[in-house]
C-alpha atoms as a PDB file:
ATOM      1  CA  UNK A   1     120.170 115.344  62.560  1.00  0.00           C
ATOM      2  CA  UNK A   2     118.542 112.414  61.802  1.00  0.00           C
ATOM      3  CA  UNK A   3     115.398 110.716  63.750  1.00  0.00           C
ATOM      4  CA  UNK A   4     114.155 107.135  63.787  1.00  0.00           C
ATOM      5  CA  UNK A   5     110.700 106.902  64.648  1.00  0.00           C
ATOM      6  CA  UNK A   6     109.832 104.298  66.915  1.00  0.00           C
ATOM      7  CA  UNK A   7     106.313 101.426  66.232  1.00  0.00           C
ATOM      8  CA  UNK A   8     104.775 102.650  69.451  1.00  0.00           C
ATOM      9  CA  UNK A   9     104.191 106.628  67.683  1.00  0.00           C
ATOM     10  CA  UNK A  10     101.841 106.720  64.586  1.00  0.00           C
ATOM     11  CA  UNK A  11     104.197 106.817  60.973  1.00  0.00           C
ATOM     12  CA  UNK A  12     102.207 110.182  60.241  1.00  0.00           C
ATOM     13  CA  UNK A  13     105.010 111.787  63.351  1.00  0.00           C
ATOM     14  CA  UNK A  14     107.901 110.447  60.376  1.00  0.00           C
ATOM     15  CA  UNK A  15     105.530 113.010  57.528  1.00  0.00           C
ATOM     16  CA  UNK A  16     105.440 115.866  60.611  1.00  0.00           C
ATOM     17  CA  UNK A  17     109.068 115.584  61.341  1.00  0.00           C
ATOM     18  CA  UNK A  18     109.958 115.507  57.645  1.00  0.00           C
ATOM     19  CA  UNK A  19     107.516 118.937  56.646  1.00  0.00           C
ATOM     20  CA  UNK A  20     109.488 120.499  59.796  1.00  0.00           C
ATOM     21  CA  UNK A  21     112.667 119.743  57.744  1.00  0.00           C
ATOM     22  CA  UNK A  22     114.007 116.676  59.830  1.00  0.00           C
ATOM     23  CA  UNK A  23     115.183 113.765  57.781  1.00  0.00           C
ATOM     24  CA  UNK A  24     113.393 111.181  59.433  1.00  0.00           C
ATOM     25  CA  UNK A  25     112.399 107.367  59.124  1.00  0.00           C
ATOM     26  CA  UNK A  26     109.670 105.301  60.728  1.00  0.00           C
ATOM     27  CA  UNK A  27     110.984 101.946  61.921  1.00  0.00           C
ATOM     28  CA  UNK A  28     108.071 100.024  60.115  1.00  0.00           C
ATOM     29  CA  UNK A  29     110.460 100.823  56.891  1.00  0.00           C
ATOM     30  CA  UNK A  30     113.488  99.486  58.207  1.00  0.00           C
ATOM     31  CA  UNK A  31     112.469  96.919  60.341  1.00  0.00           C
ATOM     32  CA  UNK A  32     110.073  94.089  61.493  1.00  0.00           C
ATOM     33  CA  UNK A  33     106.934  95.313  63.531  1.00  0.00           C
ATOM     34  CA  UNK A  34     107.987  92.532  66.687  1.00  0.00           C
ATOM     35  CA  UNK A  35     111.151  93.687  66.547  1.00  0.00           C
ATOM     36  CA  UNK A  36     112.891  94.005  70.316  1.00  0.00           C
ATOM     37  CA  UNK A  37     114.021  97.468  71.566  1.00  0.00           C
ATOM     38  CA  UNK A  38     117.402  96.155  71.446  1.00  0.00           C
ATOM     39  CA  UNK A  39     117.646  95.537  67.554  1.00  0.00           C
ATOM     40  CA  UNK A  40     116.060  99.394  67.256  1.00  0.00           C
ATOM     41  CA  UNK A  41     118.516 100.534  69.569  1.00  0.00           C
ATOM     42  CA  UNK A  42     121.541  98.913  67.832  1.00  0.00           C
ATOM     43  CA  UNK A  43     120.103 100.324  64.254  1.00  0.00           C
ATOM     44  CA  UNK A  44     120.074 103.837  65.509  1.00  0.00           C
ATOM     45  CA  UNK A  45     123.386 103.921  67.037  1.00  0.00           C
ATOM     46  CA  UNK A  46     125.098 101.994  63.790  1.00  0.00           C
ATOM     47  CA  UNK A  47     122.735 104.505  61.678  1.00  0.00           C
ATOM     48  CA  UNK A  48     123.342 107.359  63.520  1.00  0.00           C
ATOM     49  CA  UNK A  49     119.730 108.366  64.057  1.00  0.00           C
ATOM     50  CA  UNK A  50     118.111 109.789  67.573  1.00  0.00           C
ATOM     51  CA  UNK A  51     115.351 107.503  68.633  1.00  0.00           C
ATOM     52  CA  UNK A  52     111.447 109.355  68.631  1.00  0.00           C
ATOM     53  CA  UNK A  53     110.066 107.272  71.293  1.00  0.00           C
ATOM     54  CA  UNK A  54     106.874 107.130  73.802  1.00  0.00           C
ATOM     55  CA  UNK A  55     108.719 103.872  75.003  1.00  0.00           C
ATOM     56  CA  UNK A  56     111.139 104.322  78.122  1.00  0.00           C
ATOM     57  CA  UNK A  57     112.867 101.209  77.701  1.00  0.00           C
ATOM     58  CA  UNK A  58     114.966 103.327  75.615  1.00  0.00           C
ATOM     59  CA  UNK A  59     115.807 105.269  78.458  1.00  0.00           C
ATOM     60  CA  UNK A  60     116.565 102.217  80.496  1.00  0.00           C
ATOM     61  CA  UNK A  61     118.821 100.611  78.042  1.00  0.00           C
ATOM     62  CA  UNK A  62     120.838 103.692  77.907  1.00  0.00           C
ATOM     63  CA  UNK A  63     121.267 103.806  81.582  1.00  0.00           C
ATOM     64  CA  UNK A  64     122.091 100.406  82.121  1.00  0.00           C
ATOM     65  CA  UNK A  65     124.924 100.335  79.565  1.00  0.00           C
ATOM     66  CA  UNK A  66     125.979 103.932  80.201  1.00  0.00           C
ATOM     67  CA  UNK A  67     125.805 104.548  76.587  1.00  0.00           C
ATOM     68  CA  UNK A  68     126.806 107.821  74.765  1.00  0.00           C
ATOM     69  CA  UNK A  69     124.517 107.393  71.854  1.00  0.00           C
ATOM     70  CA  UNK A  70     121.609 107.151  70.158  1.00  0.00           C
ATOM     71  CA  UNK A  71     120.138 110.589  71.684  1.00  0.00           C
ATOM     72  CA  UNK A  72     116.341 109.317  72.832  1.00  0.00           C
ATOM     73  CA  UNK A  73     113.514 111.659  72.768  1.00  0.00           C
ATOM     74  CA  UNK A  74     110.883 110.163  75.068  1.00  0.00           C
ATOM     75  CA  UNK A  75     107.499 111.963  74.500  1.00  0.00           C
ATOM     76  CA  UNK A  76     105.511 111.638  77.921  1.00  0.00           C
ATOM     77  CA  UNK A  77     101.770 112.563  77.258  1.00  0.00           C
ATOM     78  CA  UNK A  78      98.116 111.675  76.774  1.00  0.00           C
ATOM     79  CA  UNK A  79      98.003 112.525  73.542  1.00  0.00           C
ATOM     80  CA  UNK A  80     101.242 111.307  71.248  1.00  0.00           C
ATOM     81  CA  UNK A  81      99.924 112.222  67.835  1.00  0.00           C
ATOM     82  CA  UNK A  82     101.654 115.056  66.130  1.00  0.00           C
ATOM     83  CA  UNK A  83      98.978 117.058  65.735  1.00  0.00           C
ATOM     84  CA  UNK A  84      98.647 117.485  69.486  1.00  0.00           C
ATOM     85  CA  UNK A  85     102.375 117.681  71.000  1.00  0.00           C
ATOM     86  CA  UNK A  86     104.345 117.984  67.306  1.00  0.00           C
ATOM     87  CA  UNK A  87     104.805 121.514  67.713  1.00  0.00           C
ATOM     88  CA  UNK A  88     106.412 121.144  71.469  1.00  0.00           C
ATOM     89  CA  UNK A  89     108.802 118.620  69.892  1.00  0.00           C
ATOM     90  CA  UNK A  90     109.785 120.438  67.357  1.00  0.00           C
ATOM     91  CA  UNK A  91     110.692 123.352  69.568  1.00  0.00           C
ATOM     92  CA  UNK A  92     112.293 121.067  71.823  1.00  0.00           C
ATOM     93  CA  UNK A  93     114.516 119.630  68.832  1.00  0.00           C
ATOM     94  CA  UNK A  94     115.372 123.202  67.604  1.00  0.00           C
ATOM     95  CA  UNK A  95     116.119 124.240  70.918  1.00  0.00           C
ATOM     96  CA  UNK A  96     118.279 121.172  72.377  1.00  0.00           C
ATOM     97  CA  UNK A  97     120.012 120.173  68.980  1.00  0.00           C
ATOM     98  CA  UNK A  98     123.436 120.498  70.411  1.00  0.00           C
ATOM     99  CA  UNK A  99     122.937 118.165  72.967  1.00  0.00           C
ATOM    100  CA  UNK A 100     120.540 115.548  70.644  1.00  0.00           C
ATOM    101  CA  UNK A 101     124.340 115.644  68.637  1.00  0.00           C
ATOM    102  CA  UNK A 102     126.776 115.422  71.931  1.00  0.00           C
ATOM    103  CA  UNK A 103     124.043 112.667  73.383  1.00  0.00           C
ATOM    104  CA  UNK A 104     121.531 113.109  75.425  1.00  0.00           C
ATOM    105  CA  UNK A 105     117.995 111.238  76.705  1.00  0.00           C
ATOM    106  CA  UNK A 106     115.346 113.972  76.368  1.00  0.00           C
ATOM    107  CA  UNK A 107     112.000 113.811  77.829  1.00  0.00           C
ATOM    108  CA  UNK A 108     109.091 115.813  76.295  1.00  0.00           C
ATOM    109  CA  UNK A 109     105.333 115.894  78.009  1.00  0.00           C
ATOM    110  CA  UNK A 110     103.105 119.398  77.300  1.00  0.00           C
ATOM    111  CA  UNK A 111     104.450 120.951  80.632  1.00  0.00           C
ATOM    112  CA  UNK A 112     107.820 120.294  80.836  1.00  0.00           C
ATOM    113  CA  UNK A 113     111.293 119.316  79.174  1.00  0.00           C
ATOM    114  CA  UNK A 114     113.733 117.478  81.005  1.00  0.00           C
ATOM    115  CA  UNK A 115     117.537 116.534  79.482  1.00  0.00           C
ATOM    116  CA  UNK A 116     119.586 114.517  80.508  1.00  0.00           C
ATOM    117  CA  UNK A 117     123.231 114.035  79.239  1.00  0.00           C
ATOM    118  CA  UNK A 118     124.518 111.194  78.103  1.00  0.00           C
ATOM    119  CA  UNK A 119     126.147 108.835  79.171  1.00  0.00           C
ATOM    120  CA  UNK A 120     123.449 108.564  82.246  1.00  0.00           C
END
């Protein structure tokens, strides 16, 4: 499982993900900092990678083309650095890796996790 970290979450989430095992990239590698959800969108899916995101456009571009991939993690919280909700992620990654590989649009805050299946 691969995960593309989106500009809107700090690079040091790419370093978390990474220690936790994950092979990850931060988008400010591969791409162009005003770069349109679209073009990150269309590098994930050719890439295979499941978008990190605290951006729901993600989520929205997904529904409205009723695609089956990239998988989207959404985090929903106050605090998006790693050191606050990385550990929640994490678990949620271990625990819903079968359906980050089928497709899915995953939704993280401190409380709660909430999948949905792809496509929406």
């Amino acid at each position: 499982m691969k995960f593309l970290v989106d500009m809107n979450l700090s690079p040091k989430w790419s370093n978390f993900l990474i220690e936790n095992g994950f092979e990850t990239i931060h988008w400010s590698c591969v791409g162009s900092h005003n770069s349109t959800d679209e073009d990150i969108f269309s590098y994930a899916k050719m890439e295979k990678y499941t978008i990190l995101t605290s951006d729901l456009d993600f989520g929205f571009i997904l529904a409205i083309t009723h695609g089956k991939k990239p998988s989207v993690i959404q985090i929903k919280s106050g605090a998006l650095c790693s050191n606050s909700i990385g550990d929640i992620v994490v678990n949620a990654i271990k625990l819903l890796a079968a359906d980050i590989e089928q497709g899915a649009l995953i939704t993280i805050d401190t409380h709660k996790t909430r999948v949905s299946l792809l496509p929406l």
